[in-house]
C-alpha atoms as a PDB file:
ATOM      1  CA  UNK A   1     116.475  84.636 -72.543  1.00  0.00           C
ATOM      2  CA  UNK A   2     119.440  83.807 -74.917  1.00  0.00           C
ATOM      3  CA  UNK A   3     119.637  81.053 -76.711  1.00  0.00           C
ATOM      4  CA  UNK A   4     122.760  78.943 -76.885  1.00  0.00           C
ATOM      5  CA  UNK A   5     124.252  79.232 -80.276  1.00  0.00           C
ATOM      6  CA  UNK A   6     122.251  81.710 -81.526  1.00  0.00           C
ATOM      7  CA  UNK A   7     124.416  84.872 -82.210  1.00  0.00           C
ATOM      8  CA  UNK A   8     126.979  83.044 -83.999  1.00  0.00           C
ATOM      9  CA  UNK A   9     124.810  81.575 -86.298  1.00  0.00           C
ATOM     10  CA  UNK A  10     122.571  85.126 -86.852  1.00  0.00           C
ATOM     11  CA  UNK A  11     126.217  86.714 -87.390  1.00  0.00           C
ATOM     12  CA  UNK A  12     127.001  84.235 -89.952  1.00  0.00           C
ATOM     13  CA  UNK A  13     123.666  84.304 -91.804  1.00  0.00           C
ATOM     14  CA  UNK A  14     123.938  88.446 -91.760  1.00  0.00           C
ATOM     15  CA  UNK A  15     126.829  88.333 -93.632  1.00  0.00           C
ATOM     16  CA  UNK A  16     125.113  86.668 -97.077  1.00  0.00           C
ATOM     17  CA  UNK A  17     122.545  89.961 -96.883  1.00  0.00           C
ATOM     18  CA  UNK A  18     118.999  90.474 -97.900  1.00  0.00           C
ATOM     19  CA  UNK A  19     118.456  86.917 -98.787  1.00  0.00           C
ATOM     20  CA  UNK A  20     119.609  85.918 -95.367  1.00  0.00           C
ATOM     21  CA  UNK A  21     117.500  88.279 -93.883  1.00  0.00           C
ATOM     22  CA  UNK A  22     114.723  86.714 -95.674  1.00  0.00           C
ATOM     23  CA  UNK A  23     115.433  83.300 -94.774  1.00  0.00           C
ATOM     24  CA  UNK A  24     115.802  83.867 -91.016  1.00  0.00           C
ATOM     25  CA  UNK A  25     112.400  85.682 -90.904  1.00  0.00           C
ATOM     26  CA  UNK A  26     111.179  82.833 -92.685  1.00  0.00           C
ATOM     27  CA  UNK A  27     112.544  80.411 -90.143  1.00  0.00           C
ATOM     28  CA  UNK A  28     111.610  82.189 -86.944  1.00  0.00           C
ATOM     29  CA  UNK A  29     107.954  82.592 -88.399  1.00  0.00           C
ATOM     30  CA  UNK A  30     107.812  78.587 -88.738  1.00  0.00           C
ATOM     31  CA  UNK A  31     109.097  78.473 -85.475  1.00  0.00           C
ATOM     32  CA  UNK A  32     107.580  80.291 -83.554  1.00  0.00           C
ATOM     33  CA  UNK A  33     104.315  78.646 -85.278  1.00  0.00           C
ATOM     34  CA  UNK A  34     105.674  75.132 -84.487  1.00  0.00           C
ATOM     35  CA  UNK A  35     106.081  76.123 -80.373  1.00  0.00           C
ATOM     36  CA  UNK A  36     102.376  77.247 -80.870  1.00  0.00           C
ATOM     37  CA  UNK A  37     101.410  73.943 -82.390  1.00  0.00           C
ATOM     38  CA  UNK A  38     103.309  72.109 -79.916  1.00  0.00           C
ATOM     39  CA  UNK A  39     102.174  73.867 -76.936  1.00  0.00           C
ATOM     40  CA  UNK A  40      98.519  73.612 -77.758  1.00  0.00           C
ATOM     41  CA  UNK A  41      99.013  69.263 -78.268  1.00  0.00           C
ATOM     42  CA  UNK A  42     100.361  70.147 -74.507  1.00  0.00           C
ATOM     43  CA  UNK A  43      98.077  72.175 -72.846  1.00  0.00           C
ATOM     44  CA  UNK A  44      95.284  69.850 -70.976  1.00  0.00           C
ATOM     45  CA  UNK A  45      91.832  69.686 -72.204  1.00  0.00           C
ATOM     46  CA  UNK A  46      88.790  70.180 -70.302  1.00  0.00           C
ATOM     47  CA  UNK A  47      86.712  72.719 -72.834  1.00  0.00           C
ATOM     48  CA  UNK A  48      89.714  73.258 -74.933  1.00  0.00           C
ATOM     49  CA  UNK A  49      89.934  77.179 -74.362  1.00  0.00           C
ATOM     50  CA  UNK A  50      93.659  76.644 -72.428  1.00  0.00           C
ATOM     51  CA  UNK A  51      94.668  75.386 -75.921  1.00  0.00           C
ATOM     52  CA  UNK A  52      92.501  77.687 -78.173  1.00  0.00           C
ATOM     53  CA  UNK A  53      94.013  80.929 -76.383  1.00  0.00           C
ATOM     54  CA  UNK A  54      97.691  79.933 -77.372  1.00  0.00           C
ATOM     55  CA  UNK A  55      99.175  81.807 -80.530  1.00  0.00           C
ATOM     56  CA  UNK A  56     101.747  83.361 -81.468  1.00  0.00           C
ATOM     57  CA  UNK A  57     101.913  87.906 -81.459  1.00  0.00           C
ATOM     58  CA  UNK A  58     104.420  89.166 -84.292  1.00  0.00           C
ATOM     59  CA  UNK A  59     106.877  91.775 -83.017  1.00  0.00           C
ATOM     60  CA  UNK A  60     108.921  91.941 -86.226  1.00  0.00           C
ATOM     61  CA  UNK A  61     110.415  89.824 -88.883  1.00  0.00           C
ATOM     62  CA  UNK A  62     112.541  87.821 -86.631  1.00  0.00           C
ATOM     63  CA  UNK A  63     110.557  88.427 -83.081  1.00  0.00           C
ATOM     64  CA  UNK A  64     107.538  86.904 -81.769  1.00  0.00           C
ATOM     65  CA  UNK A  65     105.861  86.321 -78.211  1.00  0.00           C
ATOM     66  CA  UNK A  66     104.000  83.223 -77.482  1.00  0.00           C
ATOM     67  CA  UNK A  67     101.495  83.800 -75.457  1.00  0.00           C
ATOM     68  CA  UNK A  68      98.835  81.981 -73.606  1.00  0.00           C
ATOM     69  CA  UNK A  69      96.018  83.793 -73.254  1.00  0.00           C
ATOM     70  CA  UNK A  70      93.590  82.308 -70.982  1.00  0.00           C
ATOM     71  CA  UNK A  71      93.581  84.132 -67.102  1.00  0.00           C
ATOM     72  CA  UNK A  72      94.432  80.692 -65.879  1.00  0.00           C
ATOM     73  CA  UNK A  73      97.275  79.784 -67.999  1.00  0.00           C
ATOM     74  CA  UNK A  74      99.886  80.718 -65.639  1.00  0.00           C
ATOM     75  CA  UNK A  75      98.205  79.061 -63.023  1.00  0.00           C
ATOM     76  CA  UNK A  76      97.832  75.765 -65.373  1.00  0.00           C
ATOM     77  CA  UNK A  77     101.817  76.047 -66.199  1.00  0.00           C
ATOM     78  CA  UNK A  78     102.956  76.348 -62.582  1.00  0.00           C
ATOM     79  CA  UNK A  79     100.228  74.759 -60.573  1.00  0.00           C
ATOM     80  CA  UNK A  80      99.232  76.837 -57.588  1.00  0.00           C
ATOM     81  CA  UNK A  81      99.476  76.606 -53.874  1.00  0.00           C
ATOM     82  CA  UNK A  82     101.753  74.573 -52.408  1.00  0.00           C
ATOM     83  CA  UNK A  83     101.925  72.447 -55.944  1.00  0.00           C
ATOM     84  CA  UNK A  84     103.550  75.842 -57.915  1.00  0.00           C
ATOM     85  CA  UNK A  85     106.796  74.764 -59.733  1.00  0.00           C
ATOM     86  CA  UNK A  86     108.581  77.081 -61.809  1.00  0.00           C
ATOM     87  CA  UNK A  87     111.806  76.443 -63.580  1.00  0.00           C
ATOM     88  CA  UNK A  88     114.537  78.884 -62.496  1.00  0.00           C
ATOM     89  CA  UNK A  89     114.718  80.977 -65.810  1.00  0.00           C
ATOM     90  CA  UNK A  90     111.060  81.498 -65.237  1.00  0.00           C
ATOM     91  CA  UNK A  91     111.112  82.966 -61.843  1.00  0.00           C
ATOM     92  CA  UNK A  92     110.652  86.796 -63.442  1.00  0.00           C
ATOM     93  CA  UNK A  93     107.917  85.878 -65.583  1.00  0.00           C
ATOM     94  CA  UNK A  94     106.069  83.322 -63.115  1.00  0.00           C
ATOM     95  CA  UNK A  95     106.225  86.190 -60.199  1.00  0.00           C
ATOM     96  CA  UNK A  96     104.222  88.401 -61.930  1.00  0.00           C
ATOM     97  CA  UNK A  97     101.208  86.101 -61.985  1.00  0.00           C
ATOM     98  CA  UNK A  98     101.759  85.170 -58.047  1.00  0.00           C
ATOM     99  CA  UNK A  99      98.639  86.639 -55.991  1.00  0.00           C
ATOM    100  CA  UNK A 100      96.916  87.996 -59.036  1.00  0.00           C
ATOM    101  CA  UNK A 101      94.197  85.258 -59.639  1.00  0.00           C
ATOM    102  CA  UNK A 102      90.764  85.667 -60.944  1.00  0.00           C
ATOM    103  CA  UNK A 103      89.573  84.033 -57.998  1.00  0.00           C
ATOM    104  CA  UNK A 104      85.681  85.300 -58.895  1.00  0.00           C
ATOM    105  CA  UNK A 105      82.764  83.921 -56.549  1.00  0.00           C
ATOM    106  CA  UNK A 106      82.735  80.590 -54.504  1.00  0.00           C
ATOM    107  CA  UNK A 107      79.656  79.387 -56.469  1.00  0.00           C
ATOM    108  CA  UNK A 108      81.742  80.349 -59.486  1.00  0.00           C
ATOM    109  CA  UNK A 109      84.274  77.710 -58.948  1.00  0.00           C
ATOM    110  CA  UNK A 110      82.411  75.207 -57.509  1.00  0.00           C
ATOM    111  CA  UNK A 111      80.544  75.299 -60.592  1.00  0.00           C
ATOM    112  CA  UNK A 112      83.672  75.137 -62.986  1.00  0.00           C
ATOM    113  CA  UNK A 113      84.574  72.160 -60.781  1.00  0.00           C
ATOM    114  CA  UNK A 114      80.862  70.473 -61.542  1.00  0.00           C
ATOM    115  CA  UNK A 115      81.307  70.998 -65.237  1.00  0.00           C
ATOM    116  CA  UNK A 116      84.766  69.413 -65.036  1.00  0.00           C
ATOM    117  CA  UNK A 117      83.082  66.887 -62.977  1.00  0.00           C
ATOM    118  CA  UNK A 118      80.399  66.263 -65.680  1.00  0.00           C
ATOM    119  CA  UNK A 119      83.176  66.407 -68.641  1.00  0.00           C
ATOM    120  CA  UNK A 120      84.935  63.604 -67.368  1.00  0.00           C
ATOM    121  CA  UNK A 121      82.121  61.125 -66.197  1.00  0.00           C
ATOM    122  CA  UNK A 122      82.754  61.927 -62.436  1.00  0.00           C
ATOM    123  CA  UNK A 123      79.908  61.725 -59.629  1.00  0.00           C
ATOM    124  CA  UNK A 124      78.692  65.365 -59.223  1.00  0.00           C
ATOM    125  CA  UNK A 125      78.742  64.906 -55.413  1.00  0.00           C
ATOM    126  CA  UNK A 126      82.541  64.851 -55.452  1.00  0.00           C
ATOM    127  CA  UNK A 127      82.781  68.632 -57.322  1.00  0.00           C
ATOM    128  CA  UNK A 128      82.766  69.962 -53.854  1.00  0.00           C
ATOM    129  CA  UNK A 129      85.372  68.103 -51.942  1.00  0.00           C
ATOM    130  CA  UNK A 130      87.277  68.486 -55.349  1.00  0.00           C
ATOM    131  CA  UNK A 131      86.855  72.518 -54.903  1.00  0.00           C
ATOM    132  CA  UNK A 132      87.499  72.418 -50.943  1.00  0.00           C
ATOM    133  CA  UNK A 133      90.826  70.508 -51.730  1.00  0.00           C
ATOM    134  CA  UNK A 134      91.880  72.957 -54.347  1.00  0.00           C
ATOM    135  CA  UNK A 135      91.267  75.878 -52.000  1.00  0.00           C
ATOM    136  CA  UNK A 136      93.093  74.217 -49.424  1.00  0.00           C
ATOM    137  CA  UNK A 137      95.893  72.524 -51.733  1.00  0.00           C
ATOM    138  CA  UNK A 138      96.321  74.617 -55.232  1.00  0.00           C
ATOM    139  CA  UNK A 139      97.014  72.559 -58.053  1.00  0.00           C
ATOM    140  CA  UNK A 140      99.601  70.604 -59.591  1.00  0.00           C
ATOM    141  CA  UNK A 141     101.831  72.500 -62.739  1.00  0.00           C
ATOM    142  CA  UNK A 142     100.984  71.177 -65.986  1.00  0.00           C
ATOM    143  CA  UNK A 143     103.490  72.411 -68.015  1.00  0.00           C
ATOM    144  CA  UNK A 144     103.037  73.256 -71.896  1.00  0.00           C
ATOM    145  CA  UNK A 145     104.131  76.292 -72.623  1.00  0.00           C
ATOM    146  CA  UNK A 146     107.457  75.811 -71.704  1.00  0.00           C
ATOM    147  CA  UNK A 147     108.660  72.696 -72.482  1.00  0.00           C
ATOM    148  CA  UNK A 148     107.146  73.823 -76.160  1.00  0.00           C
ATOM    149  CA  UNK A 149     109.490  76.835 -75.439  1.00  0.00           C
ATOM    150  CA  UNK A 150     112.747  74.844 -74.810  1.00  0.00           C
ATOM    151  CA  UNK A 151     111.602  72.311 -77.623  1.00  0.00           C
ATOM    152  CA  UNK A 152     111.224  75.178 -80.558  1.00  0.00           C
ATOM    153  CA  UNK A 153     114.198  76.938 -79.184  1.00  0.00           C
ATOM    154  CA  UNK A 154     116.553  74.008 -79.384  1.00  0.00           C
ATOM    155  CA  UNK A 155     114.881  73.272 -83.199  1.00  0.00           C
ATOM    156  CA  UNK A 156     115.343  77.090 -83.853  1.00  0.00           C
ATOM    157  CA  UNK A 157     119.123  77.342 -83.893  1.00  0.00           C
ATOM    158  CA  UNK A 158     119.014  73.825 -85.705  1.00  0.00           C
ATOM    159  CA  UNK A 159     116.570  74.918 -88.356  1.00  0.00           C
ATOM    160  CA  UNK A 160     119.244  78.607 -88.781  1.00  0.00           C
ATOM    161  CA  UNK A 161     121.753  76.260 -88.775  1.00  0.00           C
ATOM    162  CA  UNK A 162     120.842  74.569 -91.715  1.00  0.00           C
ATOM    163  CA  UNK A 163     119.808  77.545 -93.336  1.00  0.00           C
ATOM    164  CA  UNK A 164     123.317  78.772 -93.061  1.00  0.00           C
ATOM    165  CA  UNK A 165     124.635  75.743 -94.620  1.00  0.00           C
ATOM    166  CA  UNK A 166     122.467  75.960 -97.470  1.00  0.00           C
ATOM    167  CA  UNK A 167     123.478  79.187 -98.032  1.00  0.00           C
ATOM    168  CA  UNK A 168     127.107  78.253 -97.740  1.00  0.00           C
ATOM    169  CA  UNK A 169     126.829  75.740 -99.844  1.00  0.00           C
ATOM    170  CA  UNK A 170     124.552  77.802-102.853  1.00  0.00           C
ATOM    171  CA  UNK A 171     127.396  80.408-102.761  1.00  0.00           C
ATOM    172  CA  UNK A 172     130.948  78.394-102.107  1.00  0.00           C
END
Protein backbone atom coordinates (compact mmCIF):
# COMPACT_ATOMS: atom_id res chain seq x y z
CA UNK A 1 0.00 0.00 0.00
CA UNK A 2 1.47 3.51 -0.82
CA UNK A 3 1.43 6.04 1.27
CA UNK A 4 0.35 9.52 0.26
CA UNK A 5 3.31 11.77 0.25
CA UNK A 6 5.76 9.43 0.74
CA UNK A 7 8.04 9.28 -2.41
CA UNK A 8 8.47 12.87 -2.58
CA UNK A 9 9.61 13.23 0.69
CA UNK A 10 12.08 9.80 0.49
CA UNK A 11 13.34 11.55 -2.89
CA UNK A 12 14.09 14.64 -1.10
CA UNK A 13 15.73 13.09 1.97
CA UNK A 14 17.98 10.76 -0.62
CA UNK A 15 19.42 13.58 -1.99
CA UNK A 16 21.40 14.84 1.48
CA UNK A 17 23.11 11.03 1.40
CA UNK A 18 24.31 8.72 4.07
CA UNK A 19 23.09 10.87 6.84
CA UNK A 20 19.67 10.84 5.32
CA UNK A 21 19.77 7.36 4.96
CA UNK A 22 20.45 7.15 8.55
CA UNK A 23 17.80 9.32 9.66
CA UNK A 24 14.98 7.67 7.69
CA UNK A 25 15.95 4.21 9.09
CA UNK A 26 15.88 5.84 12.28
CA UNK A 27 12.40 7.17 11.74
CA UNK A 28 10.73 4.14 10.23
CA UNK A 29 12.24 2.01 13.21
CA UNK A 30 10.31 4.46 15.74
CA UNK A 31 7.50 4.05 13.67
CA UNK A 32 6.93 1.13 13.03
CA UNK A 33 7.52 0.61 17.00
CA UNK A 34 4.89 3.33 17.74
CA UNK A 35 2.01 1.30 15.37
CA UNK A 36 3.11 -1.70 17.61
CA UNK A 37 2.57 0.27 20.77
CA UNK A 38 -0.54 1.64 19.54
CA UNK A 39 -2.03 -1.43 18.26
CA UNK A 40 -1.42 -3.43 21.39
CA UNK A 41 -3.41 -0.26 23.71
CA UNK A 42 -6.08 -1.43 20.84
CA UNK A 43 -6.30 -4.90 20.74
CA UNK A 44 -9.09 -6.18 23.44
CA UNK A 45 -8.10 -7.92 26.51
CA UNK A 46 -9.35 -11.08 27.75
CA UNK A 47 -5.80 -12.98 28.74
CA UNK A 48 -3.81 -10.39 27.00
CA UNK A 49 -2.12 -12.84 24.37
CA UNK A 50 -4.10 -10.78 21.25
CA UNK A 51 -1.90 -7.88 22.51
CA UNK A 52 1.29 -9.81 23.60
CA UNK A 53 1.56 -11.48 19.97
CA UNK A 54 1.77 -7.96 18.21
CA UNK A 55 5.41 -6.77 17.21
CA UNK A 56 7.00 -5.56 14.77
CA UNK A 57 9.50 -8.19 12.03
CA UNK A 58 12.51 -6.07 10.51
CA UNK A 59 12.85 -6.50 6.75
CA UNK A 60 15.58 -3.87 6.33
CA UNK A 61 16.59 -0.48 7.42
CA UNK A 62 13.57 1.25 6.20
CA UNK A 63 10.98 -1.94 6.00
CA UNK A 64 9.10 -3.63 8.61
CA UNK A 65 5.85 -5.90 8.87
CA UNK A 66 3.56 -5.60 11.75
CA UNK A 67 2.24 -8.50 12.51
CA UNK A 68 -0.26 -9.98 14.82
CA UNK A 69 0.50 -13.14 15.71
CA UNK A 70 -2.17 -14.84 17.51
CA UNK A 71 -4.39 -17.56 15.05
CA UNK A 72 -7.33 -15.41 15.96
CA UNK A 73 -6.12 -12.05 15.18
CA UNK A 74 -7.61 -11.81 11.87
CA UNK A 75 -10.68 -13.04 13.09
CA UNK A 76 -10.54 -10.33 16.12
CA UNK A 77 -9.77 -7.44 13.34
CA UNK A 78 -12.63 -8.35 11.02
CA UNK A 79 -15.13 -10.09 13.19
CA UNK A 80 -16.45 -13.26 11.63
CA UNK A 81 -19.68 -14.49 10.23
CA UNK A 82 -22.07 -12.32 9.20
CA UNK A 83 -20.30 -9.46 11.59
CA UNK A 84 -16.81 -9.58 9.17
CA UNK A 85 -15.95 -5.96 8.08
CA UNK A 86 -12.97 -5.28 6.20
CA UNK A 87 -11.91 -1.96 4.85
CA UNK A 88 -11.51 -2.02 1.05
CA UNK A 89 -7.60 -1.79 0.93
CA UNK A 90 -7.72 -4.83 3.10
CA UNK A 91 -9.74 -7.09 0.97
CA UNK A 92 -6.28 -9.05 -0.31
CA UNK A 93 -4.95 -9.47 3.00
CA UNK A 94 -8.39 -10.21 4.92
CA UNK A 95 -9.24 -13.04 2.09
CA UNK A 96 -6.54 -15.02 2.92
CA UNK A 97 -7.71 -15.67 6.47
CA UNK A 98 -11.51 -16.37 5.16
CA UNK A 99 -12.36 -20.23 5.84
CA UNK A 100 -9.04 -20.96 7.44
CA UNK A 101 -10.00 -20.91 11.22
CA UNK A 102 -8.62 -22.96 13.98
CA UNK A 103 -11.96 -24.01 14.71
CA UNK A 104 -10.44 -27.05 17.16
CA UNK A 105 -13.10 -29.18 19.22
CA UNK A 106 -16.65 -28.04 20.41
CA UNK A 107 -15.62 -28.60 24.08
CA UNK A 108 -12.61 -26.50 23.10
CA UNK A 109 -14.57 -23.41 22.57
CA UNK A 110 -17.11 -23.77 24.85
CA UNK A 111 -14.46 -23.82 27.29
CA UNK A 112 -12.61 -20.60 25.97
CA UNK A 113 -16.11 -19.10 26.22
CA UNK A 114 -16.34 -20.30 30.18
CA UNK A 115 -12.98 -18.78 30.90
CA UNK A 116 -14.09 -15.55 29.21
CA UNK A 117 -17.17 -16.03 31.14
CA UNK A 118 -15.22 -16.36 34.45
CA UNK A 119 -12.72 -13.32 33.42
CA UNK A 120 -15.36 -10.96 33.28
CA UNK A 121 -17.66 -11.87 36.34
CA UNK A 122 -20.36 -13.49 34.04
CA UNK A 123 -22.76 -16.47 35.21
CA UNK A 124 -21.06 -19.66 33.86
CA UNK A 125 -24.49 -20.93 32.69
CA UNK A 126 -24.55 -18.29 29.96
CA UNK A 127 -20.91 -19.63 28.29
CA UNK A 128 -23.06 -21.88 26.27
CA UNK A 129 -25.73 -19.78 24.73
CA UNK A 130 -22.72 -17.30 24.36
CA UNK A 131 -20.85 -20.20 22.19
CA UNK A 132 -24.22 -21.35 20.33
CA UNK A 133 -24.68 -17.60 19.28
CA UNK A 134 -21.17 -17.27 18.06
CA UNK A 135 -21.49 -20.42 15.97
CA UNK A 136 -24.59 -19.25 14.65
CA UNK A 137 -23.66 -15.36 14.41
CA UNK A 138 -19.59 -14.88 14.18
CA UNK A 139 -18.39 -12.00 15.89
CA UNK A 140 -18.24 -8.42 15.68
CA UNK A 141 -14.61 -6.73 14.11
CA UNK A 142 -12.62 -5.16 16.68
CA UNK A 143 -10.29 -3.36 14.88
CA UNK A 144 -6.58 -2.57 16.14
CA UNK A 145 -4.32 -3.35 13.86
CA UNK A 146 -5.41 -1.17 11.37
CA UNK A 147 -6.51 1.85 12.56
CA UNK A 148 -2.79 1.66 14.37
CA UNK A 149 -1.77 1.14 10.66
CA UNK A 150 -3.46 4.30 9.19
CA UNK A 151 -2.49 6.22 12.51
CA UNK A 152 1.54 5.45 12.21
CA UNK A 153 1.32 5.85 8.52
CA UNK A 154 -0.18 9.30 8.56
CA UNK A 155 2.62 10.19 11.60
CA UNK A 156 5.27 8.47 9.31
CA UNK A 157 5.37 10.91 6.41
CA UNK A 158 4.94 13.71 9.18
CA UNK A 159 7.80 12.49 11.30
CA UNK A 160 10.14 12.26 7.38
CA UNK A 161 8.80 15.38 6.89
CA UNK A 162 10.33 17.00 9.61
CA UNK A 163 13.34 15.18 9.25
CA UNK A 164 13.73 16.71 5.87
CA UNK A 165 13.33 20.08 7.22
CA UNK A 166 15.86 19.66 9.72
CA UNK A 167 18.09 18.64 7.33
CA UNK A 168 17.27 21.55 5.11
CA UNK A 169 17.64 23.75 7.53
CA UNK A 170 21.32 22.20 9.11
CA UNK A 171 22.64 22.53 5.49
CA UNK A 172 20.91 25.90 3.82
Amino acid sequence: MSLKGLDEVLKSLHNFGDEAEKQIAETTFNNAKGIVATAKSLAPINLGKLAQGIYEEKIDDKNYYIVAGTSYSAYVEFGTGKYVSVPDELKNIASQFKGKGDSGSFAVGLQSIKDWCKNKGIEESAAYPIFMSILRNGIHAQPFLYPAWKKGQIQYVNDLKDDLKELTKKYN
